[in-house]
Each structure stands twice: as C-alpha cells, then as structure tokens.
C-alpha atoms as a PDB file:
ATOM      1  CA  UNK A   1       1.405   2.058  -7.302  1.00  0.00           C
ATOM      2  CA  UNK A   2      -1.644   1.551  -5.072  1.00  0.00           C
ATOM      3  CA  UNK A   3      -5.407   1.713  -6.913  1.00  0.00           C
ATOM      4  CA  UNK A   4      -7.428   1.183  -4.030  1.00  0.00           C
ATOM      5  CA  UNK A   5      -7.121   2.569  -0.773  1.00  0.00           C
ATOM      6  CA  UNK A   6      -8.474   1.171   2.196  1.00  0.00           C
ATOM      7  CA  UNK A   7      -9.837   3.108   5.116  1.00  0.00           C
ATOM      8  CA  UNK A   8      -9.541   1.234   8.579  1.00  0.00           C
ATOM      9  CA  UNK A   9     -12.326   1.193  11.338  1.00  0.00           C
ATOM     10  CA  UNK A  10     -12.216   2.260  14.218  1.00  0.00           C
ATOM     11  CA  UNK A  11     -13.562  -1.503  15.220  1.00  0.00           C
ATOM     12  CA  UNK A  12     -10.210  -2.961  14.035  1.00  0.00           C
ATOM     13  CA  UNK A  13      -8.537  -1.041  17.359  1.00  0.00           C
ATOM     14  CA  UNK A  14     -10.780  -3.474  19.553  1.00  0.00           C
ATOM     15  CA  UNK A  15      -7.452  -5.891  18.771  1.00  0.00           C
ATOM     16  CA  UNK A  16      -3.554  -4.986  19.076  1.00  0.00           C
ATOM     17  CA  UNK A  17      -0.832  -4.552  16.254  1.00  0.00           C
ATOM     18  CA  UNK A  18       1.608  -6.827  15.733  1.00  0.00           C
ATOM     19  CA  UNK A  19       4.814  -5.724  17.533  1.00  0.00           C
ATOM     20  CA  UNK A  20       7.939  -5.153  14.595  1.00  0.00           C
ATOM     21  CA  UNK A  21       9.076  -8.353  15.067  1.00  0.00           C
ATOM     22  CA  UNK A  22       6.001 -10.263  14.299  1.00  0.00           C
ATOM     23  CA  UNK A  23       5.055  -7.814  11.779  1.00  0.00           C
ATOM     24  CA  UNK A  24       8.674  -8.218   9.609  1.00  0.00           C
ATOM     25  CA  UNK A  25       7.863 -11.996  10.267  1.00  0.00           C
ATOM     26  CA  UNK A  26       4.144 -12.256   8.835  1.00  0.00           C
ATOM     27  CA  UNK A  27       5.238  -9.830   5.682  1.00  0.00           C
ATOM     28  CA  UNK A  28       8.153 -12.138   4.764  1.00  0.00           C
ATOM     29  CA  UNK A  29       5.690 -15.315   5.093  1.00  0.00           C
ATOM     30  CA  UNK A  30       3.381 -13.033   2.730  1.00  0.00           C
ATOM     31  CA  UNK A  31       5.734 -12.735   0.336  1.00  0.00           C
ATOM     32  CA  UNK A  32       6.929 -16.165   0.442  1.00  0.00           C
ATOM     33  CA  UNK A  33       3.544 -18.235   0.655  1.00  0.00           C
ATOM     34  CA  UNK A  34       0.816 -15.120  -0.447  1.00  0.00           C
ATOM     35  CA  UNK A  35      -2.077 -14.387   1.775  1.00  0.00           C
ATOM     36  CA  UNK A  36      -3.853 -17.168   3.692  1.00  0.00           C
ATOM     37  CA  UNK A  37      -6.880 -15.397   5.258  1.00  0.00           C
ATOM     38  CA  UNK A  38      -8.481 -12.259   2.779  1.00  0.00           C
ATOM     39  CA  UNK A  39      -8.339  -8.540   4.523  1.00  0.00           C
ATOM     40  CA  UNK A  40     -12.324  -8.581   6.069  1.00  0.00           C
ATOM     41  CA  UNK A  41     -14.577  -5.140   5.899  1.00  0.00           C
ATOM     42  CA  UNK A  42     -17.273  -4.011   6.786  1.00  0.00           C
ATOM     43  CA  UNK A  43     -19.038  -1.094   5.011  1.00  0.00           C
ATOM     44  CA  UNK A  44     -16.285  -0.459   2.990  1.00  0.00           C
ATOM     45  CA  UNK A  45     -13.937  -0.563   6.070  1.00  0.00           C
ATOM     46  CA  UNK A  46     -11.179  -3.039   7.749  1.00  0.00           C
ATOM     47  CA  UNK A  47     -12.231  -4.672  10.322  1.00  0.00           C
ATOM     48  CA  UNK A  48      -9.976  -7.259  10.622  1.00  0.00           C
ATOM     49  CA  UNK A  49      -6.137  -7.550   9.119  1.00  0.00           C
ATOM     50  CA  UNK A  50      -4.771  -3.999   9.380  1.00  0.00           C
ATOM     51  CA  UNK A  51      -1.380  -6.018   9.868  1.00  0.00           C
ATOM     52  CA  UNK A  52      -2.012  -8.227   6.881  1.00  0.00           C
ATOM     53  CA  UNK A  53      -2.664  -5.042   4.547  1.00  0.00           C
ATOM     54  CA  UNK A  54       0.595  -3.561   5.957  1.00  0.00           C
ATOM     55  CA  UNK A  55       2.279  -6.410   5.190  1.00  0.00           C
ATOM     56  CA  UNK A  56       1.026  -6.294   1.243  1.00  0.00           C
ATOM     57  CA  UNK A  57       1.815  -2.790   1.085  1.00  0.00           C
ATOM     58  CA  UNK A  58       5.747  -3.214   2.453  1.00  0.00           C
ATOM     59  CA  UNK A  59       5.951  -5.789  -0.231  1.00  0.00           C
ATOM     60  CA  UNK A  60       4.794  -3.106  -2.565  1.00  0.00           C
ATOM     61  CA  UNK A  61       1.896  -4.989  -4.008  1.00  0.00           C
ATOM     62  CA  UNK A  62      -1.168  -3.658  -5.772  1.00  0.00           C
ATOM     63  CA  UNK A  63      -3.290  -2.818  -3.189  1.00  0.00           C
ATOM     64  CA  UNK A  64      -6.640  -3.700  -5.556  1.00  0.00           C
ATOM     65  CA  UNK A  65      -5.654  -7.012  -5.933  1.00  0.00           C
ATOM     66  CA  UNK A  66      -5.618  -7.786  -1.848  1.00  0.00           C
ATOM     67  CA  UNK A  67      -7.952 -10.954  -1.445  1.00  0.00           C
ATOM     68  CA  UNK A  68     -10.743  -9.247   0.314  1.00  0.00           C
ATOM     69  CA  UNK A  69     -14.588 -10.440   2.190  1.00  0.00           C
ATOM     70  CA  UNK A  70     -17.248  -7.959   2.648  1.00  0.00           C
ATOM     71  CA  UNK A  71     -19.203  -8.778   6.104  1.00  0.00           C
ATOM     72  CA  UNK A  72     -22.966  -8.126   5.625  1.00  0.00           C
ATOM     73  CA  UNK A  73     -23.697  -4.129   6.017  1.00  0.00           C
ATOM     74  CA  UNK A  74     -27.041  -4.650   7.734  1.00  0.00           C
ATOM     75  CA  UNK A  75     -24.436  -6.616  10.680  1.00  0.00           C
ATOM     76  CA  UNK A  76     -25.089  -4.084  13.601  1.00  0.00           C
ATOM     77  CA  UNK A  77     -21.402  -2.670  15.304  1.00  0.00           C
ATOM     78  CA  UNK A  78     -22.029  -5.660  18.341  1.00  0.00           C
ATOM     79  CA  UNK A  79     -21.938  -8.219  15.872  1.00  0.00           C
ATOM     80  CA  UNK A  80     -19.191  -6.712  14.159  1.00  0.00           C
ATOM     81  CA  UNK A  81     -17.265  -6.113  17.711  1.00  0.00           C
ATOM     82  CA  UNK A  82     -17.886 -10.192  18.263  1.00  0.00           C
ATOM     83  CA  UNK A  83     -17.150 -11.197  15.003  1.00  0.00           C
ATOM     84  CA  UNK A  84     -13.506  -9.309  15.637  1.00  0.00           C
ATOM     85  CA  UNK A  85     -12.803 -10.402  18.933  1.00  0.00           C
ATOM     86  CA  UNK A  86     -14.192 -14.114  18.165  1.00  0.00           C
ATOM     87  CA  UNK A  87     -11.376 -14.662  14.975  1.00  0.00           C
ATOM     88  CA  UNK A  88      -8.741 -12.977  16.559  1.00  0.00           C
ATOM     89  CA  UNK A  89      -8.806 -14.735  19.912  1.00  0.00           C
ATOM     90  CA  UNK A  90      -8.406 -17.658  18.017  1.00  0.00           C
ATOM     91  CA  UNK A  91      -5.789 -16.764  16.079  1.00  0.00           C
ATOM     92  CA  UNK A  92      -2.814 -15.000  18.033  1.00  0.00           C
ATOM     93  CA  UNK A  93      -3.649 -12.745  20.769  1.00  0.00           C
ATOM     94  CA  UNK A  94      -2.029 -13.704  24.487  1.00  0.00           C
ATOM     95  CA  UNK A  95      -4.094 -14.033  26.954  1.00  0.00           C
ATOM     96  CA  UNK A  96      -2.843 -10.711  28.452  1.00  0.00           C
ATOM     97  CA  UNK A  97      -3.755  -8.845  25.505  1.00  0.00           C
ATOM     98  CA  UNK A  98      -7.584 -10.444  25.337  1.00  0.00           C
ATOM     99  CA  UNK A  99      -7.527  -9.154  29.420  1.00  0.00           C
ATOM    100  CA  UNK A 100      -6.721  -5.347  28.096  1.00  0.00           C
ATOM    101  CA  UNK A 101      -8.696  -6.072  24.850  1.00  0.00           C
ATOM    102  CA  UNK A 102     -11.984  -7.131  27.549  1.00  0.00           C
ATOM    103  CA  UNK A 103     -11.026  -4.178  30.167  1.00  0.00           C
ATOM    104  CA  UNK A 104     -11.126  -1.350  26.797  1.00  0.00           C
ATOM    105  CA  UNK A 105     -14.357  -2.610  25.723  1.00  0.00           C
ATOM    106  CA  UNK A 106     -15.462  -2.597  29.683  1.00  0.00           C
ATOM    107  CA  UNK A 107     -14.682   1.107  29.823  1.00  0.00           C
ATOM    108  CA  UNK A 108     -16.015   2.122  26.631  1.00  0.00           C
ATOM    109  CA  UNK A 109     -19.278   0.725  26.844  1.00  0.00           C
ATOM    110  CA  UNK A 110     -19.733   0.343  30.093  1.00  0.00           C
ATOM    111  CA  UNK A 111     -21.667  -3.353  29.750  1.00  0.00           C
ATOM    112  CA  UNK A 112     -21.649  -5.515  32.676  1.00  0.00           C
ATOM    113  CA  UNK A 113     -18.195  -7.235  33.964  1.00  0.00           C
ATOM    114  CA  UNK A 114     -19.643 -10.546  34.070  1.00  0.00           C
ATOM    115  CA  UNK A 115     -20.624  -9.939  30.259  1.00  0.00           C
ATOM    116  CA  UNK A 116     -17.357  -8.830  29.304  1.00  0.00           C
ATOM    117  CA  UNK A 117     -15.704 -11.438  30.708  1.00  0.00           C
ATOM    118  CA  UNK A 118     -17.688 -14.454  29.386  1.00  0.00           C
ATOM    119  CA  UNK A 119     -17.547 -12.732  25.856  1.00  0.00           C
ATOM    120  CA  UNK A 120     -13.986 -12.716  26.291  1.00  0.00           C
ATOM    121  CA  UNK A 121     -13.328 -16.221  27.740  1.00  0.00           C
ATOM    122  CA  UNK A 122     -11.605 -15.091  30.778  1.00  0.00           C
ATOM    123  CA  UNK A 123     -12.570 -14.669  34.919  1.00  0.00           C
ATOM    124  CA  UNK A 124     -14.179 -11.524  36.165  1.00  0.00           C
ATOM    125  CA  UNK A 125     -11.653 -11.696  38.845  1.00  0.00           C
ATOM    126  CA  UNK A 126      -8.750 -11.183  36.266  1.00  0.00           C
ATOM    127  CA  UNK A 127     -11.040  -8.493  34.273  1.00  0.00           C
ATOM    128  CA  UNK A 128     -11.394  -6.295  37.776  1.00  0.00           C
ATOM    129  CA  UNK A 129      -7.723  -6.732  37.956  1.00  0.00           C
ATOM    130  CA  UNK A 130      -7.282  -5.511  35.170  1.00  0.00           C
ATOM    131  CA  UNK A 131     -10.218  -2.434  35.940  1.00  0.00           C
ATOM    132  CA  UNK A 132      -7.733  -1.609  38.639  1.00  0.00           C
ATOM    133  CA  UNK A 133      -4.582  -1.618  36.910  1.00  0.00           C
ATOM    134  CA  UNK A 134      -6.714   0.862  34.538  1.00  0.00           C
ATOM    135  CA  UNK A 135      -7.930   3.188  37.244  1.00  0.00           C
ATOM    136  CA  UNK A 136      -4.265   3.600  38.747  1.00  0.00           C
ATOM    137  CA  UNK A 137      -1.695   3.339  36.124  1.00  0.00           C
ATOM    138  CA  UNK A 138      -3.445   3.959  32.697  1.00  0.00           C
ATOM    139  CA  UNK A 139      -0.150   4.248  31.780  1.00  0.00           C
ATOM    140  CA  UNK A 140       0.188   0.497  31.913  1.00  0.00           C
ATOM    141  CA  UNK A 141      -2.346  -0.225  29.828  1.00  0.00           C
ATOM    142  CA  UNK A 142      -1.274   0.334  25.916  1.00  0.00           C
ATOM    143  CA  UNK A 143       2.326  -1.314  26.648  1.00  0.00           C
ATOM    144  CA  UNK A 144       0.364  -4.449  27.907  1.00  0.00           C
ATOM    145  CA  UNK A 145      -2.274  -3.864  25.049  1.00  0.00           C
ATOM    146  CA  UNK A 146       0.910  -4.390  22.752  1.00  0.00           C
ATOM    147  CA  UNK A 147       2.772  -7.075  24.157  1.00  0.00           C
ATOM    148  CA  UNK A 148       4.880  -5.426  26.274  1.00  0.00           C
ATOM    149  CA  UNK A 149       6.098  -6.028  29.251  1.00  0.00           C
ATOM    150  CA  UNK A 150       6.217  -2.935  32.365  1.00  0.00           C
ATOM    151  CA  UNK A 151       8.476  -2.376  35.132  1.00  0.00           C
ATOM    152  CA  UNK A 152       7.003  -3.237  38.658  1.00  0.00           C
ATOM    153  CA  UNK A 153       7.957  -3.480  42.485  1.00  0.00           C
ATOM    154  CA  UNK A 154       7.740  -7.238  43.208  1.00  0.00           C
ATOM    155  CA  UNK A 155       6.876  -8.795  46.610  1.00  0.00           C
ATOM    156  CA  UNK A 156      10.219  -8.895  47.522  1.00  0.00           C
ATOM    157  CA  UNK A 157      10.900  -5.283  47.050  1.00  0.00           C
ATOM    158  CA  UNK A 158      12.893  -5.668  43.904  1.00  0.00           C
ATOM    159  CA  UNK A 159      12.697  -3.800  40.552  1.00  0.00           C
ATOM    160  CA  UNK A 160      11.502  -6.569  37.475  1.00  0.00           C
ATOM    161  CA  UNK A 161       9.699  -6.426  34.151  1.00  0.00           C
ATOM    162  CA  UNK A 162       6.442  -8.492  33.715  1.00  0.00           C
ATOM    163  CA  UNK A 163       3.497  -8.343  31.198  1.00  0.00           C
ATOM    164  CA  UNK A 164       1.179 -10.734  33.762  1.00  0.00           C
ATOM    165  CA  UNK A 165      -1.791  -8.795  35.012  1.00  0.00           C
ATOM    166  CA  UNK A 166      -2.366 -10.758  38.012  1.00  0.00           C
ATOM    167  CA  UNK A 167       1.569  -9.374  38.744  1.00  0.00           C
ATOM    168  CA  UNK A 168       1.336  -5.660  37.809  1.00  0.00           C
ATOM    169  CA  UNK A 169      -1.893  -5.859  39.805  1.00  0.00           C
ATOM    170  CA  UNK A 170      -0.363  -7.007  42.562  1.00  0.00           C
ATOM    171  CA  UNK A 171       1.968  -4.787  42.545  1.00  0.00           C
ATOM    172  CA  UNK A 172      -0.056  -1.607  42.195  1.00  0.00           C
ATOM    173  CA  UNK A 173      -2.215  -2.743  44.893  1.00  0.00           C
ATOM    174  CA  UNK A 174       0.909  -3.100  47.395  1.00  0.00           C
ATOM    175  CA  UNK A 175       2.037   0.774  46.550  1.00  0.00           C
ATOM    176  CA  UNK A 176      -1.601   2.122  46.857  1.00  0.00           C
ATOM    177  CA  UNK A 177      -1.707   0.171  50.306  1.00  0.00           C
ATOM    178  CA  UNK A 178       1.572   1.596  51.020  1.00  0.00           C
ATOM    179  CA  UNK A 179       0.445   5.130  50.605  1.00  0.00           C
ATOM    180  CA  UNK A 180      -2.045   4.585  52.986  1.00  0.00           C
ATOM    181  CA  UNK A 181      -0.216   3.086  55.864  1.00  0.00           C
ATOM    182  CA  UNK A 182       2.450   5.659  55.366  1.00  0.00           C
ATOM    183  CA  UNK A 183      -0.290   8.853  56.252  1.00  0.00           C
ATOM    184  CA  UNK A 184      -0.167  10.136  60.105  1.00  0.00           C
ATOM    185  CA  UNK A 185      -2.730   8.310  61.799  1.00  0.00           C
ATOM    186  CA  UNK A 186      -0.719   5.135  63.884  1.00  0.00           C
ATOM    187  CA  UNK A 187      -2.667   2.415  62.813  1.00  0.00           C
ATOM    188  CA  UNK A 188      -3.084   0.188  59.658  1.00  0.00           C
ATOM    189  CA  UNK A 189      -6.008  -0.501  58.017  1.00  0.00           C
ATOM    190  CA  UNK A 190      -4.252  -3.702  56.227  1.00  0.00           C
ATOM    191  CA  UNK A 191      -4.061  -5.791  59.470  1.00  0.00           C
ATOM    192  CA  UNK A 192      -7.086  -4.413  61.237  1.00  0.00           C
ATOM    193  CA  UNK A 193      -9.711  -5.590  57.669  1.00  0.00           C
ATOM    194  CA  UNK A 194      -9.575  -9.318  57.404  1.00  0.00           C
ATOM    195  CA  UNK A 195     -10.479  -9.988  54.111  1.00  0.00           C
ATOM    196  CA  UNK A 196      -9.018  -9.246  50.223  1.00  0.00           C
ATOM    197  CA  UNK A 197     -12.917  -8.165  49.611  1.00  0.00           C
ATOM    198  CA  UNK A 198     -13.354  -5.940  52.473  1.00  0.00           C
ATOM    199  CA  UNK A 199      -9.878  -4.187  52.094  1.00  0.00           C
ATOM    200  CA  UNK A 200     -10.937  -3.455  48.683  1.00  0.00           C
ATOM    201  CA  UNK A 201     -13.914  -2.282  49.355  1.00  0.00           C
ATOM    202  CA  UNK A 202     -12.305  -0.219  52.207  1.00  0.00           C
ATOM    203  CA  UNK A 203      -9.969   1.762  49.366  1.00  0.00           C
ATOM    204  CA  UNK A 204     -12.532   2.040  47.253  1.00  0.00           C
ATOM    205  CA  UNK A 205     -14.436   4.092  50.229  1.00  0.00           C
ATOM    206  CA  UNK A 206     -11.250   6.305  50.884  1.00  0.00           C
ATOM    207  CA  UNK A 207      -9.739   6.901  47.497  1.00  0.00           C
ATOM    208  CA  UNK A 208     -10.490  10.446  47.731  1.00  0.00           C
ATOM    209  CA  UNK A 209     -10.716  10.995  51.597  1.00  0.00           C
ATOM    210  CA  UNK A 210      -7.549  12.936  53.101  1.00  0.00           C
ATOM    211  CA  UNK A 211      -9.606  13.251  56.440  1.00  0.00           C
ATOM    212  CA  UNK A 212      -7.960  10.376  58.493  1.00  0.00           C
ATOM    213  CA  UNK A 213     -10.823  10.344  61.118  1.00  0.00           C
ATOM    214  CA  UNK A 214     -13.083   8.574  59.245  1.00  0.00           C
ATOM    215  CA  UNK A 215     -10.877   5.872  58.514  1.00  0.00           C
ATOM    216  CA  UNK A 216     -10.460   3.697  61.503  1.00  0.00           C
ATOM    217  CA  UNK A 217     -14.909   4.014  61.417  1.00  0.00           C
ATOM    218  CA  UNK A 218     -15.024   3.005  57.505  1.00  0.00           C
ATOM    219  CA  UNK A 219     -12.417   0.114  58.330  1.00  0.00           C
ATOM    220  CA  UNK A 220     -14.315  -1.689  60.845  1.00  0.00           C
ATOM    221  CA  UNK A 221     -17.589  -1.447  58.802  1.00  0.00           C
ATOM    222  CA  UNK A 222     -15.133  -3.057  56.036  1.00  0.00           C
ATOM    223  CA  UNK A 223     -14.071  -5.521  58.556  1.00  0.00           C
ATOM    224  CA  UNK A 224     -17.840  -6.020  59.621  1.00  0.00           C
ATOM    225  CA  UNK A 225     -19.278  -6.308  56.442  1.00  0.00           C
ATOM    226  CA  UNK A 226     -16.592  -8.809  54.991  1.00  0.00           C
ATOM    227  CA  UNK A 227     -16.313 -10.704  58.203  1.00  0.00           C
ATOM    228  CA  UNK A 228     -15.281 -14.557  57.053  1.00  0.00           C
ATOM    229  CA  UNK A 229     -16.920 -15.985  60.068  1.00  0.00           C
ATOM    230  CA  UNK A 230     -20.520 -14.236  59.457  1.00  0.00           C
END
C-alpha cells in the first residue's frame, strides 16, 4: 500500500515516456538491481523520473521509501526546464525526440530559434524542420515525440515508415508543393524560384492565398530576392 503520493509537473512533459517496451525493461532492472538515480522534485513535484516512479509502483513497492532529491525551491521554472532537458539528453533521449522536445518548447514560449536550438544541442536548420512538420501535420508530432515512427510518401513515390525529421520533412514539403502545382494556373512556381530559401519563403507568402494572380508576381520577387548570383 502506497503512503506517499507523488504529484507530477507539468515540467516533467518537457521529456517523452518510455515506450512499453523500455518501460517493462527499466522496471525489471528495478527490481533486479534497485534504483540507480533517486526520483528528482521540485516544490514537492516530479520533475524528472515519472518512468522510474512507475516502475516502483508496478513492482508494488512502498511508494515513501522511493530514493528521492529535492531541487532548490527558490530555482526559477527556466532553470528547472534546463536542469530537465540537460540530464535527460544525456541519458536516453534520440536525437529525434530532443528535435520535438526543442520544437514544443519553441512553440510554447516562443524564445528565439537560434536559442532553442543551442540549448538543445542541435541545428536551427533541423529545428525549422521540425517548425514545419508542426505547422502542417501536428499530427506527426506526439508519435515522433514518443519514438515512433509515421507513414510518409518518399521521393520515389512509395509508401514507408520513418521517425527521421529531415525525412517526414521532406516529405511534407513535396505534398504541400504538390498542391500548389496541381491549382489552374499553367505554370510552376518550383522551377521558375531558384533557391530552397526563396521557395520557402514563396509558400510562406501564399499559404493562405487562393487568388492565383498574385502568384507568378510573389514568385519572381522570391526568385529576386533569393537570387544565388546577387
């Protein structure tokens, strides 16, 4: 029976589960070899080893005699966020899952990309990848979050399942372009802007345009703008 309940914050979520597998794994290795790393709070909170506390609590353990360490509660909720992120990048997470970890944290606090992505120890290329993949199939993003891998349209027109961001981007960005070269209006913006940074800026422009008019005008400003030999 369980004499001390724990309540889990809402900071712990900045990090994924562990999938079933790797979950029935660590609570066996529990069992076997007891707990290597204590359950962390903050304020009376988890912050760090909602999967480790699981684990005790399959086994059927007492939860008040979980190895615990209190963080200091005058820590502000950035240097709790860091302190999170920093342990459990170093412990298990794929590098996918610090990409979605970095692009959640972009959204909700709306910091800088650059800043994100140096906190997070990856390129701001991938994170804006990743931004995209967001904007376009949110859907996507939980799955990956997890460990999962989606289904996608590869460059060869073929149905396959990958967790790579750079590949699901890739992909999304090949069905949006699609869209567009499929609407009545006899030309193609892909061939006619030169560059990957002025045909994204281009979309960008006419996400929520339907009047084709415009386009051919905003595509050659695109083309102008992002012009590799200016």
């Amino acid at each position: 029976m369980k004499n001390k309940e724990y309540e889990i914050s809402t900071l712990a979520a900045l990090v994924p589960m562990a999938s079933d597998a790797e979950q029935a794994a660590l609570t066996q290795d529990i069992k076997e070899n007891n707990l290597r790393e204590p359950i962390v709070l903050w304020r009376g909170q988890v912050v760090d080893g909602r999967c480790r506390l699981k684990a005790w609590e399959l086994i059927g353990w007492d939860a008040k005699n979980i190895p615990t360490k209190e963080l200091d509660a005058n820590l502000s909720e950035d240097d709790v966020k860091i302190f999170v992120k920093s342990v459990n990048t170093r412990r298990n997470l794929t590098m996918t899952q610090k990409i979605i970890s970095a692009v959640k944290e972009l959204i909700d606090t709306k910091k800088a990309s650059k800043d994100v992505s140096n906190s997070w120890g990856i390129s701001k290329a991938i994170l804006d990848n990743a931004k995209y993949i967001y904007k376009k199939r949110i859907d996507y993003i939980e799955p990956l979050f997890n460990g999962e891998s989606v289904w996608i349209m590869n460059n060869k027109g073929e149905e396959s399942q990958t967790n790579k961001v750079s590949a699901v981007y890739a992909s999304i960005k090949r069905e949006q372009e699609q869209i567009i070269e499929d609407t009545q209006h006899g030309w193609q913006e892909d061939t006619m802007i030169k560059t990957q940074a002025g045909k994204d800026w281009y979309y960008s422009m006419v996400e929520n345009d339907d009047i084709t008019m415009y386009r051919r005008l905003i595509a050659e400003l695109a083309n102008y703008k992002f012009n590799t030999d200016r």
